[in-house]
C-alpha atoms as a PDB file:
ATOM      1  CA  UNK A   1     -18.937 -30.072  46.441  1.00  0.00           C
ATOM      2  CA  UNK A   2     -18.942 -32.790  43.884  1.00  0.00           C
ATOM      3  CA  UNK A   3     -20.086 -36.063  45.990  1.00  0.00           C
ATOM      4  CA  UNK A   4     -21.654 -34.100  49.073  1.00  0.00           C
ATOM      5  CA  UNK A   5     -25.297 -32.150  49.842  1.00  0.00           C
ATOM      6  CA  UNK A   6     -24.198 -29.097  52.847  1.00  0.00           C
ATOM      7  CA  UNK A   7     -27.011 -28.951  54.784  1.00  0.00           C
ATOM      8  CA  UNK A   8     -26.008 -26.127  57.191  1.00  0.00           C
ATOM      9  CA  UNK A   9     -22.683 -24.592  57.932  1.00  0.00           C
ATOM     10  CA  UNK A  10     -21.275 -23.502  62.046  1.00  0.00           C
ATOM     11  CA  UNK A  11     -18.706 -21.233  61.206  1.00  0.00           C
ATOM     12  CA  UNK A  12     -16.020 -19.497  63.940  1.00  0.00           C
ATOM     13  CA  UNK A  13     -13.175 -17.158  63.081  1.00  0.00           C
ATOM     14  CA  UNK A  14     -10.473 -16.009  65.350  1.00  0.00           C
ATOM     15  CA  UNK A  15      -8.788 -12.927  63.698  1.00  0.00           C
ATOM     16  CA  UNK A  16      -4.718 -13.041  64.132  1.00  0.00           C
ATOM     17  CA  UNK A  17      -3.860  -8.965  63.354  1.00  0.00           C
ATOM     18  CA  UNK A  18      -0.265  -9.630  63.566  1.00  0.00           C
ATOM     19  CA  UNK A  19      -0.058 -11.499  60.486  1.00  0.00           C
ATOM     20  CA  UNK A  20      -3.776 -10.737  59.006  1.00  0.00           C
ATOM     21  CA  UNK A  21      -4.347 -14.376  58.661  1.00  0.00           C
ATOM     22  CA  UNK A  22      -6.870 -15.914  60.948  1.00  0.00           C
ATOM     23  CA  UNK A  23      -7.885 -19.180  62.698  1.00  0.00           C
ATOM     24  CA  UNK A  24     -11.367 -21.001  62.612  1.00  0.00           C
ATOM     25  CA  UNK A  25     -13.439 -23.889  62.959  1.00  0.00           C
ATOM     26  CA  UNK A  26     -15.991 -25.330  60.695  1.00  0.00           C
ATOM     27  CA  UNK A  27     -18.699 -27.645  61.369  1.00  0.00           C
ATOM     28  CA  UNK A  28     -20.980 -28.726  57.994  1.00  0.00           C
ATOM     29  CA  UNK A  29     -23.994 -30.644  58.239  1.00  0.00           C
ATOM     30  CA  UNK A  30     -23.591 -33.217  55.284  1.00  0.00           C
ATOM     31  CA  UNK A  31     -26.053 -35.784  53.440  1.00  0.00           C
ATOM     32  CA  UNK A  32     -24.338 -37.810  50.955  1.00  0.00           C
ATOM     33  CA  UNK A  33     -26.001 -38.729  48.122  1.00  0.00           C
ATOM     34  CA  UNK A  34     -24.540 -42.275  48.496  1.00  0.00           C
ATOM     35  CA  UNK A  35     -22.293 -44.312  50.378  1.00  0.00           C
ATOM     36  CA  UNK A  36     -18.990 -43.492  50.566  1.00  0.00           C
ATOM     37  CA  UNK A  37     -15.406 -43.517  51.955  1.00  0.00           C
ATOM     38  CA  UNK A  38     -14.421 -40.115  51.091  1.00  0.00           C
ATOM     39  CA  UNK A  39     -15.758 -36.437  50.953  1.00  0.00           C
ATOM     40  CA  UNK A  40     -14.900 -33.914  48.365  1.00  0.00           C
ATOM     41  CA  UNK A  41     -15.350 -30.275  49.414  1.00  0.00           C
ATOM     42  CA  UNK A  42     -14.440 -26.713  47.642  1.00  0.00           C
ATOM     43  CA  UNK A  43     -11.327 -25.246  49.917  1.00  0.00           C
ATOM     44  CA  UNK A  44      -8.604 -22.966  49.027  1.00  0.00           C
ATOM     45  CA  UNK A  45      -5.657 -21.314  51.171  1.00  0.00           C
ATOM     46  CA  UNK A  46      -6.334 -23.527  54.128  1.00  0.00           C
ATOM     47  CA  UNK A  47      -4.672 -25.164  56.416  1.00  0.00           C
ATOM     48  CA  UNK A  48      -6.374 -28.455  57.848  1.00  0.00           C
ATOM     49  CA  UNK A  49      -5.041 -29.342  61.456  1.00  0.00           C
ATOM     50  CA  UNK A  50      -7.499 -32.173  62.364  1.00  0.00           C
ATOM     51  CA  UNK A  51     -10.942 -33.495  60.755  1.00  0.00           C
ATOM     52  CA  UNK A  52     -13.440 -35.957  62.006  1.00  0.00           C
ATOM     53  CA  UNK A  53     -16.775 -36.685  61.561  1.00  0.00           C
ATOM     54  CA  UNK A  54     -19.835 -37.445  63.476  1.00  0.00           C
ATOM     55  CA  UNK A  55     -22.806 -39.420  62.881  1.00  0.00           C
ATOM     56  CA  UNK A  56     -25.132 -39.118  65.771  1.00  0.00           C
ATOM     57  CA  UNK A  57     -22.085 -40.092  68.864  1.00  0.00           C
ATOM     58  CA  UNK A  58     -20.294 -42.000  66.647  1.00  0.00           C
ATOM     59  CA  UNK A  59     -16.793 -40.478  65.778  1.00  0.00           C
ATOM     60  CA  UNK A  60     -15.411 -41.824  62.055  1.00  0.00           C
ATOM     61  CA  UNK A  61     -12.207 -41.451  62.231  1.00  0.00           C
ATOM     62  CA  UNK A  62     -10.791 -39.095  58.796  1.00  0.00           C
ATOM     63  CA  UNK A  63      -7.601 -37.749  56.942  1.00  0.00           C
ATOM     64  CA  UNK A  64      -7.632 -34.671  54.775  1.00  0.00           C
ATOM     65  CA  UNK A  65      -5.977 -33.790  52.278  1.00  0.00           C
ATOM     66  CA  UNK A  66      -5.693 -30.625  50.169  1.00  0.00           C
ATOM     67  CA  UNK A  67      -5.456 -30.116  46.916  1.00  0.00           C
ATOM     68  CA  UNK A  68      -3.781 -26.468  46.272  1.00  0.00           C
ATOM     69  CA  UNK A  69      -4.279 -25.994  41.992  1.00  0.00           C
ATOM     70  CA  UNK A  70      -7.815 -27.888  42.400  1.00  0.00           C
ATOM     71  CA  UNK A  71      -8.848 -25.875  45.547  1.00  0.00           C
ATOM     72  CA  UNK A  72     -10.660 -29.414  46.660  1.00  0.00           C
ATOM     73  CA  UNK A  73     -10.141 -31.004  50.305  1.00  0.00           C
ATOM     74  CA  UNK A  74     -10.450 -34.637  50.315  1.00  0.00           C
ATOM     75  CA  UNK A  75     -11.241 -35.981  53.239  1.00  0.00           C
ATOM     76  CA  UNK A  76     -10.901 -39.945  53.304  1.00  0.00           C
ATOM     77  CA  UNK A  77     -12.557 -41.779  55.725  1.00  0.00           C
ATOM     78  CA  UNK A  78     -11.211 -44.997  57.749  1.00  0.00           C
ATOM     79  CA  UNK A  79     -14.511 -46.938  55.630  1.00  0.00           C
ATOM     80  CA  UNK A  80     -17.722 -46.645  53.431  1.00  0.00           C
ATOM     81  CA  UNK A  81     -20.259 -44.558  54.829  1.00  0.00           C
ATOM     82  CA  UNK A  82     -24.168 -44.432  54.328  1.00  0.00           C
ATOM     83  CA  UNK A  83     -25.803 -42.160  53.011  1.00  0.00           C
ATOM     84  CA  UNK A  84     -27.450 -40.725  56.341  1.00  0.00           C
ATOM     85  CA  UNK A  85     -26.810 -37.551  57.986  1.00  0.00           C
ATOM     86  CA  UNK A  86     -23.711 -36.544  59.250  1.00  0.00           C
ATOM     87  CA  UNK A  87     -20.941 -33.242  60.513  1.00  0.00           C
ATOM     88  CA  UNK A  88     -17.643 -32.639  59.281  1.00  0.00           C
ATOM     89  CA  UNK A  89     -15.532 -31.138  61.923  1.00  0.00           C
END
């Protein structure tokens, strides 16, 4: 994770034994080690349907985007964050 501290992970996997694939959610506890407007994560053979992330009950509003032959997710954020800590959903 080049610009981002995981602080804990929430993992949930839903097995699909038809096609040995699987679905799942992620929540990660972030601190970043300064402000931002996007977050860079490891990631390969995913599919993102939907990201956000919270700080406290505030939603930030977020785009990813995968890159396959890096294996890095970007996720961009709608504007520079602090530094304080947040979850990537």
């Amino acid at each position: 994770m080049a610009n981002t501290i995981p602080i804990n992970y929430k993992l949930k996997f839903e097995p699909l034994f038809d096609n040995f694939t699987f679905n799942g959610m992620e929540i990660i506890t972030i601190n970043l080690p300064r402000a931002t407007n996007s977050i860079i994560l490891d990631a390969a053979e995913l599919k993102i349907k939907k990201c956000h992330v919270e700080q406290g009950t505030k939603i930030i509003t977020a785009k990813a985007s995968l890159n396959e032959k890096s294996e890095r997710l970007t996720v961009k954020l709608n504007k520079k964050n602090k530094r304080e800590g947040k979850t990537l959903h």
